[in-house]
N, C-alpha and C. Protein backbone atom coordinates (compact mmCIF):
# COMPACT_ATOMS: atom_id res chain seq x y z
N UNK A 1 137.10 47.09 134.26
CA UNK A 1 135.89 46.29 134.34
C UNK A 1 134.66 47.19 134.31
N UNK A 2 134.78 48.38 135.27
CA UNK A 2 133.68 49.11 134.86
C UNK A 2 133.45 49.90 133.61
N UNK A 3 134.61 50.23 132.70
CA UNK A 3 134.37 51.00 131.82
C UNK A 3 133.78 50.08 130.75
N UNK A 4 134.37 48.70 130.77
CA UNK A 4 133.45 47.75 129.97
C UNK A 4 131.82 47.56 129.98
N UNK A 5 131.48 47.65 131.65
CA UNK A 5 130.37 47.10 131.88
C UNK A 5 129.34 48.34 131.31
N UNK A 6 129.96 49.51 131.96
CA UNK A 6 129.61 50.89 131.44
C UNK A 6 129.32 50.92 129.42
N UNK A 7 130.40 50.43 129.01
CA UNK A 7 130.28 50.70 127.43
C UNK A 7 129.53 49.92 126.96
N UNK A 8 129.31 48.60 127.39
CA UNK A 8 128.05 47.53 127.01
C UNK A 8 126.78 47.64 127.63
N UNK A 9 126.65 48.39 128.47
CA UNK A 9 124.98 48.89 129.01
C UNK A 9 124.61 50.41 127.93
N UNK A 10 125.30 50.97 127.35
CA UNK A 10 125.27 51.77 126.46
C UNK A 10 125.27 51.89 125.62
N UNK A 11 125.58 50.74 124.66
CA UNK A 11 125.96 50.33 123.60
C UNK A 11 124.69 49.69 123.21
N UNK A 12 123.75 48.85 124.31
CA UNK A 12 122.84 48.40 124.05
C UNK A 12 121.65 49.29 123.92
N UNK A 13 121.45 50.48 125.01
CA UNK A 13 120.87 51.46 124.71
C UNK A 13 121.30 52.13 123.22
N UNK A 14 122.17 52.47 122.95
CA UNK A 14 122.45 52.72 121.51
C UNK A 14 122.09 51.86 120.45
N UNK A 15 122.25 50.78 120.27
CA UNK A 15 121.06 49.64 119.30
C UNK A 15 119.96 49.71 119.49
N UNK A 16 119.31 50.00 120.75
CA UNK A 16 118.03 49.62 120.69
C UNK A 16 117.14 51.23 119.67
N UNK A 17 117.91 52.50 120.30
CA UNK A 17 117.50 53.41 118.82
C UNK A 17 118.09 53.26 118.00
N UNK A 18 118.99 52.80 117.59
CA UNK A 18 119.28 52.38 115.94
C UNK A 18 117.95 51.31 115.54
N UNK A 19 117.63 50.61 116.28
CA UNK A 19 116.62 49.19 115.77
C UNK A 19 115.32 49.96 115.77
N UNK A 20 114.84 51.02 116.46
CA UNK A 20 113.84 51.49 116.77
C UNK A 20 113.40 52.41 116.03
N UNK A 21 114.38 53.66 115.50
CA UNK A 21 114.02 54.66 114.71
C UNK A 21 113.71 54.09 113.19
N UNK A 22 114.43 53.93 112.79
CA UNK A 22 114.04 53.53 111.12
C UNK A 22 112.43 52.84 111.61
N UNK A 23 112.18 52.26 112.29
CA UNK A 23 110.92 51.37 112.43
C UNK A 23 109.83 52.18 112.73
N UNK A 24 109.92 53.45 113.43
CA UNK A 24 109.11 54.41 113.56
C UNK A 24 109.35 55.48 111.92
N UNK A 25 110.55 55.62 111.09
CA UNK A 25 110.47 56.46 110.07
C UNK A 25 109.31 55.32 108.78
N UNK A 26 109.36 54.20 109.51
CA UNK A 26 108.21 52.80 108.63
C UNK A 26 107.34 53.54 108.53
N UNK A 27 106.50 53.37 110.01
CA UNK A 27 105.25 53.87 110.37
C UNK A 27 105.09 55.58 109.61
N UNK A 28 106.07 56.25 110.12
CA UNK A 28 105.60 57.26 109.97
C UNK A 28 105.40 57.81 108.26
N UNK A 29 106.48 56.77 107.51
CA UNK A 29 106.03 56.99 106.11
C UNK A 29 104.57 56.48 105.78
N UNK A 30 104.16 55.68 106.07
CA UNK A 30 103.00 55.19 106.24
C UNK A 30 101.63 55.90 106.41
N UNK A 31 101.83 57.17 107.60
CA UNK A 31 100.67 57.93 108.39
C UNK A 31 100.55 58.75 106.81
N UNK A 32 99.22 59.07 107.06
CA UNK A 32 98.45 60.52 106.27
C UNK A 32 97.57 61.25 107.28
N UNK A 33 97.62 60.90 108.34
CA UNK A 33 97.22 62.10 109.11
C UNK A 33 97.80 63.16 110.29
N UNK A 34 97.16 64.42 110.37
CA UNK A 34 98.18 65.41 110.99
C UNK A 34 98.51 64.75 112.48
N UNK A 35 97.51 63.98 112.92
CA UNK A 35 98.14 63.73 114.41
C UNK A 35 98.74 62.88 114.21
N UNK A 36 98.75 61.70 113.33
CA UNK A 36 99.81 60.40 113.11
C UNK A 36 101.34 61.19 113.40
N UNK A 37 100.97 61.48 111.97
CA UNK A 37 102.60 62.44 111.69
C UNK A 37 103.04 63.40 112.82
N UNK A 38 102.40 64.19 113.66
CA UNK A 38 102.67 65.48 114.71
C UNK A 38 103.43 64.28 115.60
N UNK A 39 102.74 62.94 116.20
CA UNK A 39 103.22 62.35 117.49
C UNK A 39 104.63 61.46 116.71
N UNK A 40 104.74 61.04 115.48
CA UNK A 40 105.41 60.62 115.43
C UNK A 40 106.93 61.31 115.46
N UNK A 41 106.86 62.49 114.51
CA UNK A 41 107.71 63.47 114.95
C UNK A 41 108.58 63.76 116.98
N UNK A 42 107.39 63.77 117.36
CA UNK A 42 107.62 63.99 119.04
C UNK A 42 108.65 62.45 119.53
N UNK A 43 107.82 61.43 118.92
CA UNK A 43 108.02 59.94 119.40
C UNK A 43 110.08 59.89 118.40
N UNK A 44 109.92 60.65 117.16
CA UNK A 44 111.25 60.63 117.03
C UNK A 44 112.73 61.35 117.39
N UNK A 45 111.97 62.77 118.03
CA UNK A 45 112.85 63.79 118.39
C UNK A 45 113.40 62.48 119.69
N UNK A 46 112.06 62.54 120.51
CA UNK A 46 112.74 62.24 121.94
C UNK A 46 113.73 60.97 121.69
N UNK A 47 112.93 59.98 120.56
CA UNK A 47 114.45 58.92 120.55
C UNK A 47 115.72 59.16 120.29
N UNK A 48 115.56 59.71 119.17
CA UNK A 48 116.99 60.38 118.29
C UNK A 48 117.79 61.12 119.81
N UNK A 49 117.53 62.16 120.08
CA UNK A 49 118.37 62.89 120.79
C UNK A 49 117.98 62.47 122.41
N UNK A 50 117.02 62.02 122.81
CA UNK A 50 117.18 61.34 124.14
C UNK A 50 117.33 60.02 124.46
N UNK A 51 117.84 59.35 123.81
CA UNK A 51 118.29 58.09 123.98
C UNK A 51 119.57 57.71 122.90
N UNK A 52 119.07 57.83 121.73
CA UNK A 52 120.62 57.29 120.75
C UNK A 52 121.24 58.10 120.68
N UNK A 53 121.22 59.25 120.70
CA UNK A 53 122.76 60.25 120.91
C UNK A 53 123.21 59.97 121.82
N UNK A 54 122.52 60.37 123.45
CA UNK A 54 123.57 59.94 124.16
C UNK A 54 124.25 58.35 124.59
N UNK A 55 123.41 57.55 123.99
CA UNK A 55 123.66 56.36 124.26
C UNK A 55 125.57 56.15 123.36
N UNK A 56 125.23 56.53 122.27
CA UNK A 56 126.20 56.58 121.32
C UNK A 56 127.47 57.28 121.64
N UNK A 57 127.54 58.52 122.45
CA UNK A 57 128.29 59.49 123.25
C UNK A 57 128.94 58.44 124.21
N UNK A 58 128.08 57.81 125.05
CA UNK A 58 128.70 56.86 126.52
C UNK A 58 129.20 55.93 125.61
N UNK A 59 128.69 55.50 124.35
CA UNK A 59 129.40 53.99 123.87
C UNK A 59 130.95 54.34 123.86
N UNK A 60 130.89 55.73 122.81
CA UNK A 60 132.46 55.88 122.18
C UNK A 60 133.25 56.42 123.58
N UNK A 61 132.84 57.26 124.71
CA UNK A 61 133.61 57.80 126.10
C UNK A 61 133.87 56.08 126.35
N UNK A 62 132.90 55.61 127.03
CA UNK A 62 133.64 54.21 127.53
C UNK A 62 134.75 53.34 126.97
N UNK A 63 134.03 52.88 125.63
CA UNK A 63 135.03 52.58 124.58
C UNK A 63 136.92 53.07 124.90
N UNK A 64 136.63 54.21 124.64
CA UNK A 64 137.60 54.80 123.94
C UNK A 64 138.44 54.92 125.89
N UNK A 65 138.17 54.96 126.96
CA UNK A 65 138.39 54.88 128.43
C UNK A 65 139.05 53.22 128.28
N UNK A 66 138.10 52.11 127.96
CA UNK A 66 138.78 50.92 127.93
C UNK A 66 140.37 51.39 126.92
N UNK A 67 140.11 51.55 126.05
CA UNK A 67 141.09 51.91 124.76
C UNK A 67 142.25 51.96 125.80
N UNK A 68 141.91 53.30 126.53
CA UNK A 68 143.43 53.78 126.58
C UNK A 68 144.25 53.15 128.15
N UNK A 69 142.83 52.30 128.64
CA UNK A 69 142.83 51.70 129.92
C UNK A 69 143.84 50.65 129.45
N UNK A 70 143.30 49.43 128.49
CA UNK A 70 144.66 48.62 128.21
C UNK A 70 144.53 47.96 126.76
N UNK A 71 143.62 48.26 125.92
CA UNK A 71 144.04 47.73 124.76
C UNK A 71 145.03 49.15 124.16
N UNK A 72 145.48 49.49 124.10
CA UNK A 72 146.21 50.59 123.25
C UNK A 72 147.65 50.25 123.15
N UNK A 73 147.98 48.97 123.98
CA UNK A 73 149.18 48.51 124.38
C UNK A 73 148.78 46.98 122.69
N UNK A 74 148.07 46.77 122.47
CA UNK A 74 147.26 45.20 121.98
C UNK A 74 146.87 46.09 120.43
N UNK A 75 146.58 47.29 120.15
CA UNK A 75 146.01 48.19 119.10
C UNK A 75 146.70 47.63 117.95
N UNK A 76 147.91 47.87 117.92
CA UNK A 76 148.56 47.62 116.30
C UNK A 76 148.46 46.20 115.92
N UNK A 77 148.60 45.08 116.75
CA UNK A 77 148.57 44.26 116.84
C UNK A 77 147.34 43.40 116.45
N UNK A 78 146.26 43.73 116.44
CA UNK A 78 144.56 43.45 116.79
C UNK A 78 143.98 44.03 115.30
N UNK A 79 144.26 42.93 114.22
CA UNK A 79 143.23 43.65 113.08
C UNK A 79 141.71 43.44 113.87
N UNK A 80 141.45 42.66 114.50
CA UNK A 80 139.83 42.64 114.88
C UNK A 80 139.47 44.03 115.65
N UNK A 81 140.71 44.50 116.13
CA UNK A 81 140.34 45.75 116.86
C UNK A 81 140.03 47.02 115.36
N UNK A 82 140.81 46.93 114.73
CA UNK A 82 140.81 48.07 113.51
C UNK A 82 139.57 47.88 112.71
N UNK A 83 139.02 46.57 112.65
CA UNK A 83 137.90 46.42 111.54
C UNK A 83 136.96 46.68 112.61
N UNK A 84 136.81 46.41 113.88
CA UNK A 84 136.06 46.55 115.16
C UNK A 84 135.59 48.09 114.69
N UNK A 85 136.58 48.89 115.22
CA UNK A 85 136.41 50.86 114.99
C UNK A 85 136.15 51.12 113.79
N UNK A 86 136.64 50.49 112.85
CA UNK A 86 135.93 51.09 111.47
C UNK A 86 134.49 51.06 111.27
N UNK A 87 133.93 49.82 111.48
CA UNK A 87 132.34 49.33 111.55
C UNK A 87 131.58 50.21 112.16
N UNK A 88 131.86 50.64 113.53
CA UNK A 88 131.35 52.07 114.52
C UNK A 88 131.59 52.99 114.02
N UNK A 89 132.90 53.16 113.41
CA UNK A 89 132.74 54.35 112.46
C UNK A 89 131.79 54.80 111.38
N UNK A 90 131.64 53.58 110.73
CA UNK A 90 130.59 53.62 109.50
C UNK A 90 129.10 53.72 110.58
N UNK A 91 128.79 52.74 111.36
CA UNK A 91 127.18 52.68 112.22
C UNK A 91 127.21 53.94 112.41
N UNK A 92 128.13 55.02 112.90
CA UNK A 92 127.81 56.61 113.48
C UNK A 92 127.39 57.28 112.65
N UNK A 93 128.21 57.09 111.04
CA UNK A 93 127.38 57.79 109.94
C UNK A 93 126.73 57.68 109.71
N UNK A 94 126.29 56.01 109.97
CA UNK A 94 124.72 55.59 109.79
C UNK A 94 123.58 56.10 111.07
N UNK A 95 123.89 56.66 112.16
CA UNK A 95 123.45 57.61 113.03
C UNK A 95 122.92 58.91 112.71
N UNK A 96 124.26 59.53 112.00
CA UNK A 96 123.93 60.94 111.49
C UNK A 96 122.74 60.79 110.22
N UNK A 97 123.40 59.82 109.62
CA UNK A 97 121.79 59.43 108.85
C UNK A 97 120.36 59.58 109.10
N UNK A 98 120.46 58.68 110.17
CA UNK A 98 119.24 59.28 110.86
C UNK A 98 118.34 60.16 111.11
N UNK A 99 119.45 61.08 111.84
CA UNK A 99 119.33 62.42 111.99
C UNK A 99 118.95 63.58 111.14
N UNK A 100 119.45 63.16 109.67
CA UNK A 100 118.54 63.49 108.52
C UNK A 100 117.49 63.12 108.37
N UNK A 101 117.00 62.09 108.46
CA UNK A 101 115.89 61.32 107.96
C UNK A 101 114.87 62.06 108.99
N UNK A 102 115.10 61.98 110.10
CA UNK A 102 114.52 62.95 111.11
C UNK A 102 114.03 64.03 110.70
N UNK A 103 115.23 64.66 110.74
CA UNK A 103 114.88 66.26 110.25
C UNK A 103 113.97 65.99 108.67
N UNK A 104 114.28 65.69 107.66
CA UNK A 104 113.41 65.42 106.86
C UNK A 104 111.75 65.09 107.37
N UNK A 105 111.74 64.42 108.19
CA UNK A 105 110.08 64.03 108.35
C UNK A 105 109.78 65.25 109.47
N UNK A 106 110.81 65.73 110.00
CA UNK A 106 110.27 66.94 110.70
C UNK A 106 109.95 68.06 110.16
N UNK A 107 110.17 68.55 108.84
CA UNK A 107 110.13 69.26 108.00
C UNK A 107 108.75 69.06 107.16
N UNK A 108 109.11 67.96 107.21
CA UNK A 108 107.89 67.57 105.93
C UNK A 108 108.07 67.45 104.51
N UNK A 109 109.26 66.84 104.50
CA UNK A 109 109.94 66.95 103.23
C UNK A 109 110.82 65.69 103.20
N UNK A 110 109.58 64.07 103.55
CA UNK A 110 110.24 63.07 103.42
C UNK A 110 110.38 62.49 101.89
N UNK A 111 111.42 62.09 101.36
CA UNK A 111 111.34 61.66 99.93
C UNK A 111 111.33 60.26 99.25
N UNK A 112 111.00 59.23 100.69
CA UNK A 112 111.35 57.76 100.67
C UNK A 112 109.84 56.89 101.42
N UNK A 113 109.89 56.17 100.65
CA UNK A 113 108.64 55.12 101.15
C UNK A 113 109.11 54.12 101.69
N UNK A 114 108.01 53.57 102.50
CA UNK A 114 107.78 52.83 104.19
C UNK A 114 108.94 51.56 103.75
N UNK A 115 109.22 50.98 102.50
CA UNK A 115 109.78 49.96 102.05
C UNK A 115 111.38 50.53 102.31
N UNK A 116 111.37 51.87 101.62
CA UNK A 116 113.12 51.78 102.01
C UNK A 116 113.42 52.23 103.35
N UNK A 117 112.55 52.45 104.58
CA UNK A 117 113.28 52.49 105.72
C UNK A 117 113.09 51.09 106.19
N UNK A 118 111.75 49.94 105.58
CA UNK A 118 112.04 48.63 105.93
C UNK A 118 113.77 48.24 105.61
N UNK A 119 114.15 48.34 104.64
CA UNK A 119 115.59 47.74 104.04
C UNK A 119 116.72 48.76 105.16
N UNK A 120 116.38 49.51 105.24
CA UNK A 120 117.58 50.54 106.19
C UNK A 120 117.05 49.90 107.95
N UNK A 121 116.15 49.54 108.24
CA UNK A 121 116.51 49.19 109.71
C UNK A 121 117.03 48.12 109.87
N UNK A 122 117.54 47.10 108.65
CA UNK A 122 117.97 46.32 108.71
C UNK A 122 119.39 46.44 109.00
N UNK A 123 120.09 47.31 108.78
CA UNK A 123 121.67 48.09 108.71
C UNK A 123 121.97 47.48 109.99
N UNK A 124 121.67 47.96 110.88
CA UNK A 124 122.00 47.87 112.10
C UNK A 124 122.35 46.54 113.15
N UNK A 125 121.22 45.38 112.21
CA UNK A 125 121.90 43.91 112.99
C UNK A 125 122.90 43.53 112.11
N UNK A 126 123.08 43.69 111.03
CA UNK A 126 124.23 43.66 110.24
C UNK A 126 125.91 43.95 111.34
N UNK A 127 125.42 45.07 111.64
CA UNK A 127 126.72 45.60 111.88
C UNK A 127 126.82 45.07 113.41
N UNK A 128 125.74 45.24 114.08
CA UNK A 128 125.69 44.31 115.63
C UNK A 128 126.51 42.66 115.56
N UNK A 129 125.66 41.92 114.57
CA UNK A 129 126.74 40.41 114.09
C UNK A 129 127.99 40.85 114.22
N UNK A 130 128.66 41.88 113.23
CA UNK A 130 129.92 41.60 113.03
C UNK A 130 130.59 42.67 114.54
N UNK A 131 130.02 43.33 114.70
CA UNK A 131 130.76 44.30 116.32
C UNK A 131 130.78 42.79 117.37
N UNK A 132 129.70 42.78 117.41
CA UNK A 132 129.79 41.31 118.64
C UNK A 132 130.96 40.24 118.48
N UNK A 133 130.88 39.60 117.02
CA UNK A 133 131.94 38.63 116.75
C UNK A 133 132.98 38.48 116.93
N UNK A 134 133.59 39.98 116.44
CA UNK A 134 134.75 40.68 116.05
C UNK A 134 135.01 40.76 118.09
N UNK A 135 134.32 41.72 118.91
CA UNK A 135 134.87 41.54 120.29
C UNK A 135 135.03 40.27 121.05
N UNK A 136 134.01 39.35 120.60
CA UNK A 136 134.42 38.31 121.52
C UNK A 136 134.94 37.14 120.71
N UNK A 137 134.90 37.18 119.58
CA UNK A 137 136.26 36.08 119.60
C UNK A 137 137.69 36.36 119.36
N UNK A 138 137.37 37.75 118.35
CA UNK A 138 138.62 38.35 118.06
C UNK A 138 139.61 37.57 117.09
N UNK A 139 138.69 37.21 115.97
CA UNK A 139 139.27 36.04 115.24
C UNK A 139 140.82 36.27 114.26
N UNK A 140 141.14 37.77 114.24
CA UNK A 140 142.94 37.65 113.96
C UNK A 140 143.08 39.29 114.38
């Protein structure tokens, strides 16, 4: 019970920088000036690595604690569980993504306008619909 309650208070911290960063890489494609761009940089380090990394770290520890707590007995059995981990699998790459996109605007060597991180913060309720669905109804 706690490793659940634990992985869903974390998990939500982990969406909320997935929903948040692309929305600041908006803005920040947007800025033309040195202090726009300097704070936004600051405003993205601290999200990226002080909030959605580790948020993302506690998702998969908890997770993976429930896992072996008692679905691992239910695993082979549970396609909703397999398409469940694949989806997180793909959202994490879509994490490390990020993390480029980051480093890119930290550099100064962004190569994408305010429109395609509009279409990329969208990724993320995408994959929230189907993670949510997939755990609580568990439809096969």
């Amino acid at each position: 019970m706690w490793y659940k309650a634990l992985h869903m208070i974390f998990m939500v911290t982990w969406f909320a920088g997935l929903f948040y960063l692309p929305r600041l890489f908006v803005y920040h494609a947007m800025s033309d000036d040195k202090a726009s761009n300097e704070r936004f940089k600051v405003m993205e380090r601290k999200l990226y690595f002080g909030i959605m990394t580790p948020g993302l770290i506690l998702t998969l520890l908890f997770g993976t604690l429930m896992l072996t707590d008692y679905a691992w007995a239910v695993y082979g059995q549970s396609a909703w569980l397999h398409i469940k981990l694949t989806l997180i699998f793909i959202l994490g790459i879509y994490h490390v993504f990020c993390g480029k996109w980051l480093l890119d605007f930290k550099h100064d060597r962004n190569q994408h306008s305010h429109v395609y991180y509009r279409w990329i913060n969208e990724i993320p309720v995408l994959f929230l619909v189907g993670i949510i669905l997939l755990a609580t109804i568990k439809p096969f």
